[in-house]
Protein backbone atom coordinates (compact mmCIF):
# COMPACT_ATOMS: atom_id res chain seq x y z
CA UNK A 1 44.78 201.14 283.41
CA UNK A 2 44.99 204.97 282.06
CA UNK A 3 41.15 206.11 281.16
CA UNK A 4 42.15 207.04 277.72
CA UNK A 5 43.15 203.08 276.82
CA UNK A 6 39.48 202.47 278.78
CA UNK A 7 37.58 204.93 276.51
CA UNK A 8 39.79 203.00 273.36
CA UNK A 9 38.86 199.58 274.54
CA UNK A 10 34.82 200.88 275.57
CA UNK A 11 35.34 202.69 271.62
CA UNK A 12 36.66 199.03 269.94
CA UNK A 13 33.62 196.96 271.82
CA UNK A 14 31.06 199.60 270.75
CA UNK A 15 32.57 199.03 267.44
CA UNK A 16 32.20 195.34 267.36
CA UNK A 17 28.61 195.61 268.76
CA UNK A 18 27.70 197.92 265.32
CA UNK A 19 27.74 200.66 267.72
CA UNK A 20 28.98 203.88 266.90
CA UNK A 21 31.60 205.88 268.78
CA UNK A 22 31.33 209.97 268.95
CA UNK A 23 28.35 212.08 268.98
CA UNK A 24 24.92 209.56 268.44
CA UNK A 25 22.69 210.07 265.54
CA UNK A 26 19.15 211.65 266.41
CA UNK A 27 17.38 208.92 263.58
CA UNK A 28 13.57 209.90 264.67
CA UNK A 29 14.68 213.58 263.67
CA UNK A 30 16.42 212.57 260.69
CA UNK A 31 13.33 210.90 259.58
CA UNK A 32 11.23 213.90 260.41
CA UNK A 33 13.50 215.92 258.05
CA UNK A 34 12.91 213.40 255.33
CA UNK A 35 9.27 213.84 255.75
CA UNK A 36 9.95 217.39 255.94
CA UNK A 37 11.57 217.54 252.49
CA UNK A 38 8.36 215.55 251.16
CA UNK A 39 5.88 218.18 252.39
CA UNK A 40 8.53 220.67 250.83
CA UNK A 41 8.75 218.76 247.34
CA UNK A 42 4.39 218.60 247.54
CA UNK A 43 4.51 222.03 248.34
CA UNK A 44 6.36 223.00 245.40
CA UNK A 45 4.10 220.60 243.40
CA UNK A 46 1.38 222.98 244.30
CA UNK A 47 2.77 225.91 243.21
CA UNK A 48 3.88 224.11 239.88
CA UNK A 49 7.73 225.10 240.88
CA UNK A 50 10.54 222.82 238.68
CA UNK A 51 13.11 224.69 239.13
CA UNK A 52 12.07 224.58 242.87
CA UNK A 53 11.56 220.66 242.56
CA UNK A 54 15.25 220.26 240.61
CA UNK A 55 17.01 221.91 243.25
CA UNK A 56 15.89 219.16 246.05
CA UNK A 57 18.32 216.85 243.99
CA UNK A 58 22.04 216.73 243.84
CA UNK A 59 23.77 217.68 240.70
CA UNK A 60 23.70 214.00 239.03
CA UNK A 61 20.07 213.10 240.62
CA UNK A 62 18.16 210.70 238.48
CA UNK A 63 14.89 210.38 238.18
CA UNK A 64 13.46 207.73 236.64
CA UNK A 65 8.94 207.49 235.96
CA UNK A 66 7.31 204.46 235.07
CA UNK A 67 6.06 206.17 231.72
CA UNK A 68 9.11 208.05 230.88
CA UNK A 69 12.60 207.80 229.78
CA UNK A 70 14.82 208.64 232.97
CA UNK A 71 16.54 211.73 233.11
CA UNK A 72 19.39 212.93 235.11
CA UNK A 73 20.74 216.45 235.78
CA UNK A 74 19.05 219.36 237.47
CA UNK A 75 17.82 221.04 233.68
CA UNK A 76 16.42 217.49 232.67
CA UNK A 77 14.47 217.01 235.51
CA UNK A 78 13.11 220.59 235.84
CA UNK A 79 12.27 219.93 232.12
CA UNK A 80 10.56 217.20 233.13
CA UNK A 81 8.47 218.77 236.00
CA UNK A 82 7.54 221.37 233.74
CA UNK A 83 6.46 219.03 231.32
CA UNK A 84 4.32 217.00 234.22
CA UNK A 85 2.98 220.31 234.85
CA UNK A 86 1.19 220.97 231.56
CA UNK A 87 0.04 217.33 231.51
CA UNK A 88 -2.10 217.68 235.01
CA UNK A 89 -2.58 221.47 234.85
CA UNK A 90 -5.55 221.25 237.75
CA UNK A 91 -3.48 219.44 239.79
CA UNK A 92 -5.23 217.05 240.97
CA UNK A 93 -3.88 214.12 242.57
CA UNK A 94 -1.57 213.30 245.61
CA UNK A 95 1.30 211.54 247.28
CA UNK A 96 3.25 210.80 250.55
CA UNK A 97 5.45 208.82 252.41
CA UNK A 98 4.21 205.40 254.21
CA UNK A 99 7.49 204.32 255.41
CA UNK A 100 11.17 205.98 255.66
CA UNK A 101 14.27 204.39 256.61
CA UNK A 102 17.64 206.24 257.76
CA UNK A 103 21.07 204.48 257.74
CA UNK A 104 22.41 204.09 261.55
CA UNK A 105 25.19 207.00 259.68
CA UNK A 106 22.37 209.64 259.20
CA UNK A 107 23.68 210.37 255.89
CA UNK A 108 21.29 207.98 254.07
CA UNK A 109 17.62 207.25 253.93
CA UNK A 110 14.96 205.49 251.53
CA UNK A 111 11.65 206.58 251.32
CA UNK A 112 8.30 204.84 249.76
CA UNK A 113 5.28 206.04 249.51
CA UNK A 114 1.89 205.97 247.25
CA UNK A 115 0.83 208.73 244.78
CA UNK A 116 -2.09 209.05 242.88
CA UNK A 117 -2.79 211.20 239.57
CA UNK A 118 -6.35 211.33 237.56
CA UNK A 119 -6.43 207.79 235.83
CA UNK A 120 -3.52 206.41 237.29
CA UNK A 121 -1.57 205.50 240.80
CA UNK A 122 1.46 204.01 241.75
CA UNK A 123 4.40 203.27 244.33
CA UNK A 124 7.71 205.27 244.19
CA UNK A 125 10.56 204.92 246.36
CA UNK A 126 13.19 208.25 246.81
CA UNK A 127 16.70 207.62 248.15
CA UNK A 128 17.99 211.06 249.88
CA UNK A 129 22.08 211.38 250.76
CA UNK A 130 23.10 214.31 253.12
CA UNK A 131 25.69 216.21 252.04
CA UNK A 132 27.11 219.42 252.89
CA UNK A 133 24.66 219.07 256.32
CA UNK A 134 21.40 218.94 253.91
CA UNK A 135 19.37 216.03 252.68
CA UNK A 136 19.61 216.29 248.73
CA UNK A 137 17.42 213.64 246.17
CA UNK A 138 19.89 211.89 244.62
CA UNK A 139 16.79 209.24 242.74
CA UNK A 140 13.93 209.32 242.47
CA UNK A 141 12.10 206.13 241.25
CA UNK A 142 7.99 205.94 240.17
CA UNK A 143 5.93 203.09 238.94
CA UNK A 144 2.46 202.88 237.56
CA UNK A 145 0.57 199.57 239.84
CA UNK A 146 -2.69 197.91 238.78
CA UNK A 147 -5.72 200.04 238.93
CA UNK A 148 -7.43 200.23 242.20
CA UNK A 149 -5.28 197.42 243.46
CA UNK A 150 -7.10 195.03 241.19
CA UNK A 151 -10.82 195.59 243.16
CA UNK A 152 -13.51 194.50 241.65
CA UNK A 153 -16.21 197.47 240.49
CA UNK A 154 -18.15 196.99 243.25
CA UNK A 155 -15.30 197.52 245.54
CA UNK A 156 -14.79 200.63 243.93
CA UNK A 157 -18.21 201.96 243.80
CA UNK A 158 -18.32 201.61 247.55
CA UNK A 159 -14.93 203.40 248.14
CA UNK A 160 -15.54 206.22 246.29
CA UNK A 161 -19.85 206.56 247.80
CA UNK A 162 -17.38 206.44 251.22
CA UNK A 163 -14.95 209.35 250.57
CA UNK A 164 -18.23 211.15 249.10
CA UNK A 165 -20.26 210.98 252.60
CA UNK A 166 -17.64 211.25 254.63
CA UNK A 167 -16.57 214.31 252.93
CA UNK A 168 -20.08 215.73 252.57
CA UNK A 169 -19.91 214.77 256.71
CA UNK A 170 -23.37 212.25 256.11
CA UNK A 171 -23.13 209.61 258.90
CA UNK A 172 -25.88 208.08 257.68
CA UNK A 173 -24.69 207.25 253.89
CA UNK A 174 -21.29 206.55 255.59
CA UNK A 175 -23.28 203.83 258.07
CA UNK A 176 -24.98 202.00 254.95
CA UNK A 177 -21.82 201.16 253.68
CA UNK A 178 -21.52 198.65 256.79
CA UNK A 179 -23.60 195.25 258.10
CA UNK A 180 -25.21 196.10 260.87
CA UNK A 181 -23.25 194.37 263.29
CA UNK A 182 -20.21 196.14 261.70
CA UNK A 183 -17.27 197.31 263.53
CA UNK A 184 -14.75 200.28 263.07
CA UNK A 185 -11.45 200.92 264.66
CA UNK A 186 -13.81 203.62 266.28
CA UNK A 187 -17.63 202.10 266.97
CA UNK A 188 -19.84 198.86 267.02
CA UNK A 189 -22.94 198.85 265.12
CA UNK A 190 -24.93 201.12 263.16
CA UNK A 191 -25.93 203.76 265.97
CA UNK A 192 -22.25 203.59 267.24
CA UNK A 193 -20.44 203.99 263.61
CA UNK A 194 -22.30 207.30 263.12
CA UNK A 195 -21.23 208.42 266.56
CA UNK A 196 -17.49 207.71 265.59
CA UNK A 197 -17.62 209.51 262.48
CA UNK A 198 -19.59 212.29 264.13
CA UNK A 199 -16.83 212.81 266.75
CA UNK A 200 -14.09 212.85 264.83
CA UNK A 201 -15.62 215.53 262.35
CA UNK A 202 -16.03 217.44 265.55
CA UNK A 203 -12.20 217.38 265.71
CA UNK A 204 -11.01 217.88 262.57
CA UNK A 205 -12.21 219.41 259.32
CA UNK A 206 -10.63 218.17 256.13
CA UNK A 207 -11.62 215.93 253.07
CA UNK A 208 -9.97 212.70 252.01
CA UNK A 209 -9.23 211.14 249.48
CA UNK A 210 -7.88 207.32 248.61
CA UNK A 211 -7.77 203.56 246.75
CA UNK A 212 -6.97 200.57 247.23
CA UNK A 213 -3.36 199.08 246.89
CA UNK A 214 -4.54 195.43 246.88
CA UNK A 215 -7.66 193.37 247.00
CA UNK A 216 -8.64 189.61 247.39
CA UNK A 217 -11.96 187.58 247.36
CA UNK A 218 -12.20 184.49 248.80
CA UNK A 219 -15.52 182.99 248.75
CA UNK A 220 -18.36 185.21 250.17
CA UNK A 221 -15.29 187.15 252.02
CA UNK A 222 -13.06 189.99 250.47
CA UNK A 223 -10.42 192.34 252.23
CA UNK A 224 -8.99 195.19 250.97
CA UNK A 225 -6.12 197.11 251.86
CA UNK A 226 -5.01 200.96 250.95
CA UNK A 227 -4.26 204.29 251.76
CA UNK A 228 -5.77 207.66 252.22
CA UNK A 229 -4.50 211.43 252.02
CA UNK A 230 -6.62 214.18 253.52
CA UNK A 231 -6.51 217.57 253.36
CA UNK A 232 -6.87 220.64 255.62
CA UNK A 233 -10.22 222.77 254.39
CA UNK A 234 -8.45 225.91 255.56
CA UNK A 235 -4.99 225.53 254.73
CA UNK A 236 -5.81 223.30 252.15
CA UNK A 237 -2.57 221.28 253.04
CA UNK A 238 -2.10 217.18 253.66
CA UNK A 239 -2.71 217.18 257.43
CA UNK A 240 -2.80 212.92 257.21
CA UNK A 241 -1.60 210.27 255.34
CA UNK A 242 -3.64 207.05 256.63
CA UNK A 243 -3.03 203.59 255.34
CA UNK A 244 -6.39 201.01 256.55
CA UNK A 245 -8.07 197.70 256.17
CA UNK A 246 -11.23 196.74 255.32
CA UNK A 247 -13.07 193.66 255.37
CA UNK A 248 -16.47 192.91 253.17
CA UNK A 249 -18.83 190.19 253.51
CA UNK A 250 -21.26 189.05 250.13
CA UNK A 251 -24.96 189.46 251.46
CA UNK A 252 -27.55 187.08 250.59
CA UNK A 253 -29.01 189.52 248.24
CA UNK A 254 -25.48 189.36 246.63
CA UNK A 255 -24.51 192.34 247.71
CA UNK A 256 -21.31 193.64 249.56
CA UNK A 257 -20.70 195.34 252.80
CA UNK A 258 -18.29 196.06 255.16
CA UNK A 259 -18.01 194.45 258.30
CA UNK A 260 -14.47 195.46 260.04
CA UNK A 261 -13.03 198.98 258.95
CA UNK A 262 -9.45 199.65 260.56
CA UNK A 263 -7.28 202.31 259.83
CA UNK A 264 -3.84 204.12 261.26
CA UNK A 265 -2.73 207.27 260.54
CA UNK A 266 1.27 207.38 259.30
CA UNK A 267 2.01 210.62 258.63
């Protein structure tokens, strides 16, 4: 049989297995660019850039908030950057990417992710389409979720006394925010929690900042699960997005305190 009906045959098999024939597509670096293009977009969010923002998306992009009417166009949504601007002129806030997928054609990919503004938070999900050889926004889609992910006060009394120690780098406030037979995804105990955290701010030096995306009680047992986005002290750029788990049990004083911690980073 001549090769080139081989190579036709091999071609019509890879076919029928959802195989692709010609040049493979490199997915993991596809998704990097995604994630690329999200550091770009937050970049530009610093710098208060629209126009910059309204050029990520493709002539007709849409994008559609949870609060707003949806607009579609370059000039609307620049418009409505600008706008967004004025509204949160400090800035404050954040958002990232906790999970990109990229069609087996490279040309498409979905992204989701958390974001967080003063008095508010939310889940969005951007789909990207590569044209031309560059990944352009062609929607953009935001929604406003429950507060804190529904936790109680308490819950988020505790959460926010743990981003303030472990940004102020106290171990020991950090450690009375656990039982004492507590355990982390990095120590055991009181004396070895403080030795994790101690380590890893030998490592690293940024802040972080985060809330909870859902919460339960049952009985004297609650769990609660979110994310986290920290930020270089020098550069003052995201250098992790983190999503975690944490598990509290009700003391007999009534109080609450954590008793498993785990936590992976995702971007």
């Amino acid at each position: 049989m001549p090769t080139r009906i081989k190579a036709a045959s091999a071609c019509v098999i890879a076919t029928l297995g959802l195989a692709a024939c010609g040049p493979q597509v490199d997915l993991a670096s596809e998704e990097q660019a995604i994630r690329d293009a999200a550091a770009h977009w937050a970049s530009l969010d610093d710098e208060k850039d629209a126009a910059g923002v309204a050029a990520l998306f493709t002539d007709d992009g849409t994008l559609l908030w949870d609060d707003r009417p949806p607009v579609q166009g370059r000039d609307a949504i620049e418009q409505h950057m600008a706008t967004s601007y004025l509204e949160n002129p400090t800035g404050e806030g954040g958002w990232g990417p906790d999970r990109i997928d990229v069609a087996a054609s490279g040309d498409l990919a979905v992204e989701q992710g958390a974001w967080q503004n003063p008095g508010s938070e939310g889940r969005y999900v951007t789909v990207h389409k590569k044209l031309d050889g560059e990944w352009r926004i062609i929607a953009d889609v935001s929604i406003d979720t429950p507060p804190n992910g529904g936790a109680p006060d308490w819950a988020v009394e505790s959460l926010a006394a743990w981003y303030e120690a472990f940004n102020a780098r106290d171990a020991e406030a950090l450690a009375d925010l656990y039982a004492g037979n507590a355990r982390t995804g990095g120590g055991e105990g009181r004396a070895g929690i403080i030795a994790s955290f101690q380590s890893d701010w030998a490592e690293s030096d940024e802040t972080c900042q985060g809330g909870y995306d859902s919460f339960q009680i049952v009985g004297g047992v609650a769990a609660g699960w979110g994310r986290d986005f920290c930020t270089d002290r020098a550069t003052g750029e995201i250098s992790a997005v983190s999503r975690w788990l944490t598990v509290h049990d009700q003391q007999p004083d009534g109080t609450w305190l954590m008793i498993r911690d785990w936590g992976e980073e995702i971007q």
